[in-house]
N, C-alpha and C. Protein backbone atom coordinates (compact mmCIF):
# COMPACT_ATOMS: atom_id res chain seq x y z
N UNK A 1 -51.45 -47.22 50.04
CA UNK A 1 -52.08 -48.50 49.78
C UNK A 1 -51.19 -49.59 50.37
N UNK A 2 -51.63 -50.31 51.34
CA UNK A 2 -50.71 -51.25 51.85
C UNK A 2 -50.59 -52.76 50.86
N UNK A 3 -49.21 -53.01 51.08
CA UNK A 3 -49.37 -54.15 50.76
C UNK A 3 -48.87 -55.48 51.33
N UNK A 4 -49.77 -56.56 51.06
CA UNK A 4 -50.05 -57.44 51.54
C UNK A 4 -48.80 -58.83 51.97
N UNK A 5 -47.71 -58.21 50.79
CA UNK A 5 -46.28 -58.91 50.96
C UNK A 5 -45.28 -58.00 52.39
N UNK A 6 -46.23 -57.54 53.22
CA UNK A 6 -45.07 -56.82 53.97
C UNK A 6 -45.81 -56.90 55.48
N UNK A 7 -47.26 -57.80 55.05
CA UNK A 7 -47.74 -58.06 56.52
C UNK A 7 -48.86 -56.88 57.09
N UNK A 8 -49.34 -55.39 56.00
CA UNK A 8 -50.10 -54.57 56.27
C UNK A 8 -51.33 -54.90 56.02
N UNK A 9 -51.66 -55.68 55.69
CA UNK A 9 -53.07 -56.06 54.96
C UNK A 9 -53.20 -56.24 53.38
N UNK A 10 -54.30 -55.73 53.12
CA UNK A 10 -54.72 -56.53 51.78
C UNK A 10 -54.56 -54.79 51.35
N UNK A 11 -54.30 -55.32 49.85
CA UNK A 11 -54.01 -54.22 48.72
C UNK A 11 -55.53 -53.65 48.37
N UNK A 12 -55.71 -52.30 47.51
CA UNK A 12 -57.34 -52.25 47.01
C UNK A 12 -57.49 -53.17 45.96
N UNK A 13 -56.51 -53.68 45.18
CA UNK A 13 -56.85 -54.66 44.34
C UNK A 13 -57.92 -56.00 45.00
N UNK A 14 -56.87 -56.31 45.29
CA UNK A 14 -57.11 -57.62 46.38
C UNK A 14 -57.90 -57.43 46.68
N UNK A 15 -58.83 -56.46 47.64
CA UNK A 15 -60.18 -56.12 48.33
C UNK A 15 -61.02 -56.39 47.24
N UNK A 16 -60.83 -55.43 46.39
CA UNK A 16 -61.74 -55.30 45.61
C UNK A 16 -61.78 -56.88 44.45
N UNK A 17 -60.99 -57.66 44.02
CA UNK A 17 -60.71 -59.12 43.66
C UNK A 17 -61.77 -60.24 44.50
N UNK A 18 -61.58 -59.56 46.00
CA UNK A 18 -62.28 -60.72 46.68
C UNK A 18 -63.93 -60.18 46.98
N UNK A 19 -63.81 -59.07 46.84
CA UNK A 19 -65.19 -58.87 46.37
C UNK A 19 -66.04 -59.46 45.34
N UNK A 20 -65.19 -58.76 44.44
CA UNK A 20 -65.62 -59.41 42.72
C UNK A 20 -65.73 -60.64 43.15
N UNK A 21 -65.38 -61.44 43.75
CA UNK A 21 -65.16 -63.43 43.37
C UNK A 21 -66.81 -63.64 44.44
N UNK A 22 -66.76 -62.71 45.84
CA UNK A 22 -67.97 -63.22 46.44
C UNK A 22 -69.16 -62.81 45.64
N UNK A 23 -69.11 -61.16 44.86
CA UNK A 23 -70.68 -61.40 44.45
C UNK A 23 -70.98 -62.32 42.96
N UNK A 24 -69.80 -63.24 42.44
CA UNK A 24 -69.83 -63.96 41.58
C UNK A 24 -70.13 -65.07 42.07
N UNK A 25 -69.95 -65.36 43.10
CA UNK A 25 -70.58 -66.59 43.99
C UNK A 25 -72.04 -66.22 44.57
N UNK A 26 -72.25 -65.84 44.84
CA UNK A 26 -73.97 -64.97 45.55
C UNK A 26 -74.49 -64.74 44.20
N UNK A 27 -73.93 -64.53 43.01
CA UNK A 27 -75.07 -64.82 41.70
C UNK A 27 -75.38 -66.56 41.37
N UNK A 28 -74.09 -67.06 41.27
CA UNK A 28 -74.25 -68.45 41.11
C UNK A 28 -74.77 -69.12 42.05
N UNK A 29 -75.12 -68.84 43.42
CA UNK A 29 -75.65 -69.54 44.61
C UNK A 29 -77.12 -69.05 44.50
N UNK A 30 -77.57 -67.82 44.49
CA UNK A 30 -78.99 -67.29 44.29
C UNK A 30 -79.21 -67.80 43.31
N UNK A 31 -78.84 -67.94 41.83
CA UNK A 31 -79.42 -68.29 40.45
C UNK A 31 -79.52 -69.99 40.97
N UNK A 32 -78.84 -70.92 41.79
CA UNK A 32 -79.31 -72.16 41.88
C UNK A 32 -80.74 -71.90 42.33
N UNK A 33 -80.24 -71.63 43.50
CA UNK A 33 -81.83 -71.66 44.60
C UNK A 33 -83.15 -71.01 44.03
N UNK A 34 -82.74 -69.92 43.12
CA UNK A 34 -84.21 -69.73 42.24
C UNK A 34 -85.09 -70.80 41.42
N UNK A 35 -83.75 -71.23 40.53
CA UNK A 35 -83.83 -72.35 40.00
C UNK A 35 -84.80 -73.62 40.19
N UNK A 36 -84.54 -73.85 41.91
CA UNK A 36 -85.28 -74.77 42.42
C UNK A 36 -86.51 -74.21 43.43
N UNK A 37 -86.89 -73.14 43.21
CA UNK A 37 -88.13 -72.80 43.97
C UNK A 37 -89.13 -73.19 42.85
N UNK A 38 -89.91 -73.78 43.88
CA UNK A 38 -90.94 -73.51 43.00
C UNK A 38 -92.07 -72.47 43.81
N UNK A 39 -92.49 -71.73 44.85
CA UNK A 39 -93.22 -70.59 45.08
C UNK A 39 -92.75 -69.17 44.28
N UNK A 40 -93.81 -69.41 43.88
CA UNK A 40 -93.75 -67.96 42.63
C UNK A 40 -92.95 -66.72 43.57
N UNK A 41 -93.55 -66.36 44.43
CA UNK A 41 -93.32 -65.19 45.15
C UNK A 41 -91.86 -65.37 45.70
N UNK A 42 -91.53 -66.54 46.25
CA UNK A 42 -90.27 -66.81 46.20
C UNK A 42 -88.98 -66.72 45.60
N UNK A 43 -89.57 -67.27 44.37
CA UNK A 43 -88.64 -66.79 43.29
C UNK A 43 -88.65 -65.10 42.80
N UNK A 44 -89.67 -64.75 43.46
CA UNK A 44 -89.53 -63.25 42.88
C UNK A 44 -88.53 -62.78 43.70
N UNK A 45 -88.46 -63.39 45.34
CA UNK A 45 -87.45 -62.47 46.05
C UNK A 45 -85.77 -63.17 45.79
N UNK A 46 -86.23 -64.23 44.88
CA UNK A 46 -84.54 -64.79 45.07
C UNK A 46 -84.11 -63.54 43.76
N UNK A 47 -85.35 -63.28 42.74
CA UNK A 47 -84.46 -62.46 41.32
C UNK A 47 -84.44 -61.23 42.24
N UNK A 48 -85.07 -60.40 42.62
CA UNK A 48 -84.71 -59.29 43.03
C UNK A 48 -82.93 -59.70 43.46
N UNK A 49 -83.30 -60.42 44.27
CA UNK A 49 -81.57 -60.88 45.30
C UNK A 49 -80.72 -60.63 44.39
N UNK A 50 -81.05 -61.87 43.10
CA UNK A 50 -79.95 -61.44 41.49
C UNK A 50 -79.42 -60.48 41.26
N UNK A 51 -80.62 -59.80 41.00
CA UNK A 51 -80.45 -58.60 40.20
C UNK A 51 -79.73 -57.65 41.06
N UNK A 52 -79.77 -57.35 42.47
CA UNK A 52 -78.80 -56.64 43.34
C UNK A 52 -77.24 -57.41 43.29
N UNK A 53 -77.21 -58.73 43.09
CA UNK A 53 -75.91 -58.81 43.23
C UNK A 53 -74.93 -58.76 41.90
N UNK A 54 -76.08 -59.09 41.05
CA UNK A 54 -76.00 -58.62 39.53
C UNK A 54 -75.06 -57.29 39.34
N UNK A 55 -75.69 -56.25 39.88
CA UNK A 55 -75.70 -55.09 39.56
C UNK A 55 -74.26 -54.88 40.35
N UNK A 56 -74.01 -55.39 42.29
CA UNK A 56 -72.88 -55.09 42.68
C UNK A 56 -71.95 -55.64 42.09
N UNK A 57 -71.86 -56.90 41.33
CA UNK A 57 -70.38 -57.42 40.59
C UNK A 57 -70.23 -56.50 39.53
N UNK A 58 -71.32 -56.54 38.40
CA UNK A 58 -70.44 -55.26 37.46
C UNK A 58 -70.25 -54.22 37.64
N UNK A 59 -70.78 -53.30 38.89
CA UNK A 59 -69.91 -52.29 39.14
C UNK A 59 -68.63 -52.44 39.90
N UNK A 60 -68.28 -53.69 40.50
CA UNK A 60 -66.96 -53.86 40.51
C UNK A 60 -66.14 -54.43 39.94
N UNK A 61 -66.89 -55.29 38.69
CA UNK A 61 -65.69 -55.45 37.58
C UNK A 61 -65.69 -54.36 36.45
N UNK A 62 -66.26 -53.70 36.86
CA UNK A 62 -65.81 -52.01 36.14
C UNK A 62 -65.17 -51.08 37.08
N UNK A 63 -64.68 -51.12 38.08
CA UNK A 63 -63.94 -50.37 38.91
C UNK A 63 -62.59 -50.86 38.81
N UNK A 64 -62.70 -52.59 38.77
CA UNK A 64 -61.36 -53.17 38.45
C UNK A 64 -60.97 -53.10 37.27
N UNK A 65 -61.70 -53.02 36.38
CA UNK A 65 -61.61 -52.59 34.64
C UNK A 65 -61.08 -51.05 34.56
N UNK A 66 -61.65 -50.19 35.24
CA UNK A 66 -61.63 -48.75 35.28
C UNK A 66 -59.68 -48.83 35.31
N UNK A 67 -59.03 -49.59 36.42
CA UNK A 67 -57.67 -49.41 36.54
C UNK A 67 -57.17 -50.58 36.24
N UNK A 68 -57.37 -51.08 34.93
CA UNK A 68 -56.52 -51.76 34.63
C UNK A 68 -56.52 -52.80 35.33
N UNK A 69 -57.02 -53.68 36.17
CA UNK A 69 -56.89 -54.73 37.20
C UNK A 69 -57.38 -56.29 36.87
N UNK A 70 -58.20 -56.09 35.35
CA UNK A 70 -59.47 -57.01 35.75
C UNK A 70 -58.59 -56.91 33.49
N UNK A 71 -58.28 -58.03 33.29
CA UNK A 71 -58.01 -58.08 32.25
C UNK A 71 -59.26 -58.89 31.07
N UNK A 72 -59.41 -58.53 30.44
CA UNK A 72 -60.85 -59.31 29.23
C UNK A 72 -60.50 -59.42 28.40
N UNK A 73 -60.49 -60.43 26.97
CA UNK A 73 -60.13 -60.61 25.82
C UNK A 73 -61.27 -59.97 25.09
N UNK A 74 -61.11 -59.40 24.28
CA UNK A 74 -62.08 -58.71 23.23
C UNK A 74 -61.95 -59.85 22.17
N UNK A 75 -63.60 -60.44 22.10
CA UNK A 75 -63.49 -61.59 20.80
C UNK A 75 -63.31 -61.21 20.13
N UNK A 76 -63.21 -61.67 18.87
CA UNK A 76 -63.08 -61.31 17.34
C UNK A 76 -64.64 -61.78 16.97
N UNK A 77 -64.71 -61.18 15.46
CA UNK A 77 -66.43 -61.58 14.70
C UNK A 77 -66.75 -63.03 14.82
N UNK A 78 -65.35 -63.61 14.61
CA UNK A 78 -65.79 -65.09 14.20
C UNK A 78 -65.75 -65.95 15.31
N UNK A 79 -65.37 -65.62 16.53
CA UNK A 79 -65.47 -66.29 17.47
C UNK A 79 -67.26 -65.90 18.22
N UNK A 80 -67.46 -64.73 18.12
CA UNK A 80 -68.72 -64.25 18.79
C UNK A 80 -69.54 -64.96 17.59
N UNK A 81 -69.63 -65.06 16.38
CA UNK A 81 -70.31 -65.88 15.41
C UNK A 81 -70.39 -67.40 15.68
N UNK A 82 -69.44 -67.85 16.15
CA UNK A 82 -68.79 -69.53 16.48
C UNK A 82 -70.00 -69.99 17.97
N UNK A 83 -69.81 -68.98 18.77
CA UNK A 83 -70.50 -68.85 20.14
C UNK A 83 -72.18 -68.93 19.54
N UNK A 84 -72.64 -68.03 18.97
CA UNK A 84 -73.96 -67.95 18.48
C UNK A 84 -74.11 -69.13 17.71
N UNK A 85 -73.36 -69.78 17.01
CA UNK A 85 -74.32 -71.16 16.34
C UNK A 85 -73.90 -72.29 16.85
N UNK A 86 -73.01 -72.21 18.38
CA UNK A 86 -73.32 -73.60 18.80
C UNK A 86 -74.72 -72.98 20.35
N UNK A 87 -75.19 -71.99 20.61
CA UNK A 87 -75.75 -71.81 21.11
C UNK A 87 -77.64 -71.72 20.40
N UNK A 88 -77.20 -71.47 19.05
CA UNK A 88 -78.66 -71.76 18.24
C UNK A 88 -79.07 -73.48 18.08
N UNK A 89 -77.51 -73.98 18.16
CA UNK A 89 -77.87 -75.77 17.57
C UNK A 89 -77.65 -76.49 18.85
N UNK A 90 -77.67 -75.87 20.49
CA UNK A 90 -77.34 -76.58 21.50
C UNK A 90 -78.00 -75.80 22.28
N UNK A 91 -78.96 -75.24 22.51
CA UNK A 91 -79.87 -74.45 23.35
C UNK A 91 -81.20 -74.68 22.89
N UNK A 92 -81.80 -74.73 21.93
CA UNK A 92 -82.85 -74.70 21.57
C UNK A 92 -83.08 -76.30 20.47
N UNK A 93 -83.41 -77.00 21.53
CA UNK A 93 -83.96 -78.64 21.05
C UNK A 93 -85.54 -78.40 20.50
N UNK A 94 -85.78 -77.88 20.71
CA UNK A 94 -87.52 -77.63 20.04
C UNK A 94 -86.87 -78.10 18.15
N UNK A 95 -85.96 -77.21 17.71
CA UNK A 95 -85.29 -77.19 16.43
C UNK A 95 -85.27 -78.54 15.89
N UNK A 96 -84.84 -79.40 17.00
CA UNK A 96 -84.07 -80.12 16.31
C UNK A 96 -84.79 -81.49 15.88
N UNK A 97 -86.08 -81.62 16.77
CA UNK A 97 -87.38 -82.02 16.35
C UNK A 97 -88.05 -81.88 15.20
């Protein structure tokens, strides 16, 4: 595995890092542009697009997960609880009417 401090190229981390970051950008760039279609059929081919790039980031933030590469905090109850009721009292304004 070469590495990248010695002038051989990029590490598999690294490859695989700058992967992860582009299809996290190609979700957030497709999810705009769906966003603003308005041709139905259009938007069907921007979600398909999603859903493929969807699918390529978490199998590579599970490859980087697989070895240790890709670090995640595991919430606790009360934080995943904390998340759910500012998302019940700040997502849904119909309520609050």
């Amino acid at each position: 595995m070469p590495n990248n401090m010695e002038g051989r190229g990029l590490t598999d981390r690294e490859m695989l890092q700058l992967c992860l970051e582009m299809e996290k950008g190609r979700c957030r760039s497709i999810s705009n542009t769906m966003l603003e279609s308005k041709h139905e059929d259009l938007r069907k081919i921007y979600q398909q697009c999603f859903d493929n790039s969807n699918i390529n980031q978490y199998r590579l933030y599970e490859k980087m997960d697989e070895k240790d590469w890709y670090k995640t905090k595991i919430a606790s109850t009360e934080e995943i609880q904390r998340v759910q009721e500012l998302m019940q009292n700040n997502l849904h304004p119909d309520n609050q009417f």
